[in-house]
Protein backbone atom coordinates (compact mmCIF):
# COMPACT_ATOMS: atom_id res chain seq x y z
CA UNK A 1 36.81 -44.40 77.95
CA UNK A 2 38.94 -42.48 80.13
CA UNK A 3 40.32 -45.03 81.75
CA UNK A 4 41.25 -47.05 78.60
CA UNK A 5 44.90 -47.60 77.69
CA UNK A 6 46.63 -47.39 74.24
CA UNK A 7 45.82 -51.00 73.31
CA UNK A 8 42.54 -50.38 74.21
CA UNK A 9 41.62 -47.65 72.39
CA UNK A 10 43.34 -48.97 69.53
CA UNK A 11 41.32 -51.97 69.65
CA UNK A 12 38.28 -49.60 69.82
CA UNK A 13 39.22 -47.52 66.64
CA UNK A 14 40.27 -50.14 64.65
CA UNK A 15 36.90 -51.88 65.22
CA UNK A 16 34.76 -48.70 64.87
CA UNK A 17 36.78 -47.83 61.38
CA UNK A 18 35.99 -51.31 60.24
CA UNK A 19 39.85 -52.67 59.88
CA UNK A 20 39.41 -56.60 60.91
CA UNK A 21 42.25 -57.84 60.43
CA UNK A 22 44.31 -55.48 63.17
CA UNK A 23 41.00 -55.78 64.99
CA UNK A 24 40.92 -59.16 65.38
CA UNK A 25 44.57 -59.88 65.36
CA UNK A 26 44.60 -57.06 68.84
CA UNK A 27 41.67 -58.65 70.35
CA UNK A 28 43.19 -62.30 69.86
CA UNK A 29 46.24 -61.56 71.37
CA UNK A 30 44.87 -59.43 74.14
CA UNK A 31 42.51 -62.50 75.07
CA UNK A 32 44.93 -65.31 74.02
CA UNK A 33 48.47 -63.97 74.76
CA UNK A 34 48.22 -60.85 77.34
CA UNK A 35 45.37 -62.77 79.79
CA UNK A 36 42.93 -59.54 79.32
CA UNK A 37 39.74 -59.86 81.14
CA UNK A 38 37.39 -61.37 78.89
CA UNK A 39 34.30 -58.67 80.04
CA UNK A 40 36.85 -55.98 79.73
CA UNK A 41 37.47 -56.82 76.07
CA UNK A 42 33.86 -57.50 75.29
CA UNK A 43 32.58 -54.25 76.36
CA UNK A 44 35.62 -52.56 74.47
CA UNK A 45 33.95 -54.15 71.66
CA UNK A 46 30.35 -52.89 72.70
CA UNK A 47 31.73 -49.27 72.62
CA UNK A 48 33.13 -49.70 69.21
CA UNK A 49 29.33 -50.78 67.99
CA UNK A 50 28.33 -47.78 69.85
CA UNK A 51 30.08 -45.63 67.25
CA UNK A 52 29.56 -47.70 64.28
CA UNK A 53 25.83 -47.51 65.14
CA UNK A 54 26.20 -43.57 65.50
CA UNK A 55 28.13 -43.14 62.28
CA UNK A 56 24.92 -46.18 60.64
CA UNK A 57 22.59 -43.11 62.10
CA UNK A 58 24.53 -40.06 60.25
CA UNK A 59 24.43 -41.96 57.25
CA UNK A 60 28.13 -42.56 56.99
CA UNK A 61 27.56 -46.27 57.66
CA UNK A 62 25.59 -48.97 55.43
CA UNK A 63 24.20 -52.04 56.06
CA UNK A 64 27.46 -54.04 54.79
CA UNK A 65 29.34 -52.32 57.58
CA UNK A 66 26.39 -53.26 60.35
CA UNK A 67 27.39 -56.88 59.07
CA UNK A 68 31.09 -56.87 59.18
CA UNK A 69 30.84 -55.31 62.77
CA UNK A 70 28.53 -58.06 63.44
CA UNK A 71 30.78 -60.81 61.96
CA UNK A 72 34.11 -58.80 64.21
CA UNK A 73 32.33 -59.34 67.07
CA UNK A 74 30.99 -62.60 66.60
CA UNK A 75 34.74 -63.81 65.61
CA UNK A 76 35.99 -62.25 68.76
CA UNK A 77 33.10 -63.38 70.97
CA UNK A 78 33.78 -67.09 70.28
CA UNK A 79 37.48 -66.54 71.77
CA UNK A 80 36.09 -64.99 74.94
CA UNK A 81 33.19 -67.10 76.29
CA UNK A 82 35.27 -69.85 76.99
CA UNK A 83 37.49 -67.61 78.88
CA UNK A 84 35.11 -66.25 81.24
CA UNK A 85 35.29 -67.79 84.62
CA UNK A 86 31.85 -69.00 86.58
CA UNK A 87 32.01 -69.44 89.65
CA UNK A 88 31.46 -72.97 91.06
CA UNK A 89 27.57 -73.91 90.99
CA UNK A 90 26.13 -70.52 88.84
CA UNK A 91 25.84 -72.74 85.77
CA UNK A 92 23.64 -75.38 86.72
CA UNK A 93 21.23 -73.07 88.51
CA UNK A 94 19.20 -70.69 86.45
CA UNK A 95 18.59 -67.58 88.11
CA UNK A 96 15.18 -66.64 85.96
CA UNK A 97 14.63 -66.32 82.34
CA UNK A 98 14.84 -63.00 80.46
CA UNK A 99 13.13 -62.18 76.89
CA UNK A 100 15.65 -60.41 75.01
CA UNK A 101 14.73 -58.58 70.88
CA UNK A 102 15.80 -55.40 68.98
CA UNK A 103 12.53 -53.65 68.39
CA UNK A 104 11.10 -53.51 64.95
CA UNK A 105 12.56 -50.76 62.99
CA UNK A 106 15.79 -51.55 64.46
CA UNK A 107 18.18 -54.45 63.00
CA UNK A 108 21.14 -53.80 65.68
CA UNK A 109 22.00 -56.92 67.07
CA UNK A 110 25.81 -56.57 68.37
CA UNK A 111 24.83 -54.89 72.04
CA UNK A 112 22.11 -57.46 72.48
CA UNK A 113 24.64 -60.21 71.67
CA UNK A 114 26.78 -59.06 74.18
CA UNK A 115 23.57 -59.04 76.89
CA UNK A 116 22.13 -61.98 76.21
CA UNK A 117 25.92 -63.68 76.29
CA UNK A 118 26.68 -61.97 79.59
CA UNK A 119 22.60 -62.97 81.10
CA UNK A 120 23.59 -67.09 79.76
CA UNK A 121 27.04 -66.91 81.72
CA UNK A 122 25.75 -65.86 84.68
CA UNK A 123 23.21 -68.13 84.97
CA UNK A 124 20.15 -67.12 83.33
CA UNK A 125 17.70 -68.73 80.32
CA UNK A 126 17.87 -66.87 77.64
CA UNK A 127 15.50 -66.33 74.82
CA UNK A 128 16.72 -64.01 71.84
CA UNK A 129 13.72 -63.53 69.33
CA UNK A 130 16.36 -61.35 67.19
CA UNK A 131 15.83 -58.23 65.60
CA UNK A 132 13.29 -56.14 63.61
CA UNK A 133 10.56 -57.60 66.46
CA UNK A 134 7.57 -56.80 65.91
CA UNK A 135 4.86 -56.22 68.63
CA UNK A 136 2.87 -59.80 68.20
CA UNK A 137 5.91 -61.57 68.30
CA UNK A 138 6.90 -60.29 71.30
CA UNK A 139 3.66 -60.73 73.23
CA UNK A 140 3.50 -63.95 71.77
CA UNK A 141 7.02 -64.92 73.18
CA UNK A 142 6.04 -63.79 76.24
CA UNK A 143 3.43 -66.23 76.67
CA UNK A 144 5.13 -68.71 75.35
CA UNK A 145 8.39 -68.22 77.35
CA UNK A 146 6.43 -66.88 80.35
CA UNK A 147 10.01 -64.77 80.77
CA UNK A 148 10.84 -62.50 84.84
CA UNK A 149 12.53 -59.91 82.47
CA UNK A 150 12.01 -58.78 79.01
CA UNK A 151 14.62 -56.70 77.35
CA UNK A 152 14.00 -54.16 74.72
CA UNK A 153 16.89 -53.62 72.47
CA UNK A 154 17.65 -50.50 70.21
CA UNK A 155 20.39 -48.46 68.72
CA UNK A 156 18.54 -45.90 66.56
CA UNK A 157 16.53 -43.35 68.20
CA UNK A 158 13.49 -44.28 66.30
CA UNK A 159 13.66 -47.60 68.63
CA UNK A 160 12.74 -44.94 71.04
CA UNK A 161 8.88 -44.66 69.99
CA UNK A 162 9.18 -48.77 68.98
CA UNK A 163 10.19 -49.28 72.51
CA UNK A 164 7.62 -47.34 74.02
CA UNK A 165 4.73 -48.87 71.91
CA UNK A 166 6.02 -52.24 72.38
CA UNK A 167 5.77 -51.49 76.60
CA UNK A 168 2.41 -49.65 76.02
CA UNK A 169 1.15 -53.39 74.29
CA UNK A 170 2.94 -55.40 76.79
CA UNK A 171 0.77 -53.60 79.47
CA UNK A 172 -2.22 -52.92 77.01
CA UNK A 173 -2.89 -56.76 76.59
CA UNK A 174 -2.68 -57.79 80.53
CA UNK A 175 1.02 -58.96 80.57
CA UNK A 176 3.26 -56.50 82.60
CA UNK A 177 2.50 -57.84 86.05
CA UNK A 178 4.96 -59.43 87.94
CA UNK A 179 6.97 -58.69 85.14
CA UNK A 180 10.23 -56.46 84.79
CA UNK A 181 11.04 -54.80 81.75
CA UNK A 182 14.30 -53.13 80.65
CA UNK A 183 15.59 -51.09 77.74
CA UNK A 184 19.32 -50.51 76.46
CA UNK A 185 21.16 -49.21 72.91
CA UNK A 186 23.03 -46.52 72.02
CA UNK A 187 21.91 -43.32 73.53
CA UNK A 188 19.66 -44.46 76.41
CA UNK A 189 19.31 -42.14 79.84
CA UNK A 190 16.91 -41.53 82.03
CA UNK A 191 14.52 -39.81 79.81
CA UNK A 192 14.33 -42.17 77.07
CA UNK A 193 13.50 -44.83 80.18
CA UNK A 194 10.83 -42.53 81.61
CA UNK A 195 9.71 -42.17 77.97
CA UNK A 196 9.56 -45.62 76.84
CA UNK A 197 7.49 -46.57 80.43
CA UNK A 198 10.18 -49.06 80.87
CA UNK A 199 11.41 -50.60 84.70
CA UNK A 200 14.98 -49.92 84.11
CA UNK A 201 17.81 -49.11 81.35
CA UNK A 202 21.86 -50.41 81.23
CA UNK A 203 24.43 -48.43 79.64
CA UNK A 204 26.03 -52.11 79.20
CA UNK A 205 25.72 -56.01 79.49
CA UNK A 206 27.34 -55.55 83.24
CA UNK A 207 25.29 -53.43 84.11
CA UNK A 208 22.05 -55.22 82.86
CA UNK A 209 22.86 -58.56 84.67
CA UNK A 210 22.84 -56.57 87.71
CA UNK A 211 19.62 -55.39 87.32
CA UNK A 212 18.21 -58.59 86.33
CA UNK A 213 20.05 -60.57 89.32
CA UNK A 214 18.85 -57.70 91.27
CA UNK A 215 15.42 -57.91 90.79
CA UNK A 216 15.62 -62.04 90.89
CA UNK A 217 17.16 -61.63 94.54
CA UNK A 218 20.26 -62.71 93.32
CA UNK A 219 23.85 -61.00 94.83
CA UNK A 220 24.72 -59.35 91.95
């Protein structure tokens, strides 16, 4: 955040305090007319769902605003995929297949957007079961998809305990080995990852693309 400039955290506030039309009219013109980095402007938008999922959590948020972030980002996501550049080859070859949810109890879907978007452009199959998961359907993508990585997705710190119970069944029925499980959301650390019994957490989509490419041998 430090490191953002004026636009920037413009973009950010004007997202978080759910004003679309300046939002989407600063994102469009950093992406169409100022050549921003695509991944820059995405995870500017990640940070703004970061605070609209706090201010969901403190009650100052509903589920209509949830939706209009949702829609923002959607709107602004469409503009930047096709302006992120892969390199030469990564598309055709699929680097491994993650599983990708929001954890029952939890209907955030905007930071699991973003991860599953980044995983697909950098050469990975994809399989978002959504949000609100619960633990069947999760087991039962698993052997349906037969996934490397499985990614738990939460904003709410109640996902916490869903995250952690969804892990313990993973393991519980005879699926965790050989596979690599990681959890991200809003206020994930160390302790929440030790808690949950999960391999690894990201702060952000970067961030989990390296772990997954890391852990599929992959350069990241």
């Amino acid at each position: 955040m430090s490191d953002w400039n004026d636009e920037e955290r413009q973009l950010v506030e004007w997202m978080a305090d759910m004003n679309e039309d300046d939002a989407l009219a600063s994102a469009k013109r950093m992406l169409l007319e100022e050549g921003k980095d695509p991944v820059r402007v995405l995870e500017l938008c990640r940070c703004a769902m970061d605070i609209v999922g706090k201010r969901f959590e403190d009650g100052e948020y509903f589920l209509p605003e949830l939706v209009l972030a949702g829609e923002m980002l959607e709107t602004i996501g469409a503009i930047a995929k096709p302006l992120i550049q892969v390199k030469p080859g990564e598309a055709s070859k699929k680097l491994g297949k993650v599983l990708i949810g929001t954890v029952h109890g939890d209907l955030h879907d905007i930071g699991k957007n973003i991860v599953s978007f980044m995983l697909d452009i950098n050469g990975f199959e994809v399989k978002d079961i959504g949000i609100d998961v619960p633990i069947a359907n999760f087991l039962g993508a698993i052997d349906e998809f037969k996934p490397d990585v499985v990614g738990l997705s939460g904003f709410l710190t109640l996902a916490f305990d869903s995250m952690k119970e969804t892990i313990a069944a993973i393991e519980g029925a005879g699926r965790r080995n050989g596979l690599k499980i990681m959890i991200g959301g809003g206020q994930i650390d160390e302790t929440v990852r030790a808690y949950t019994g999960a391999d690894a957490f990201g702060v952000n989509a970067v961030e989990a693309v390296n772990l997954c490419k890391n852990w599929m041998g992959a350069a990241a």
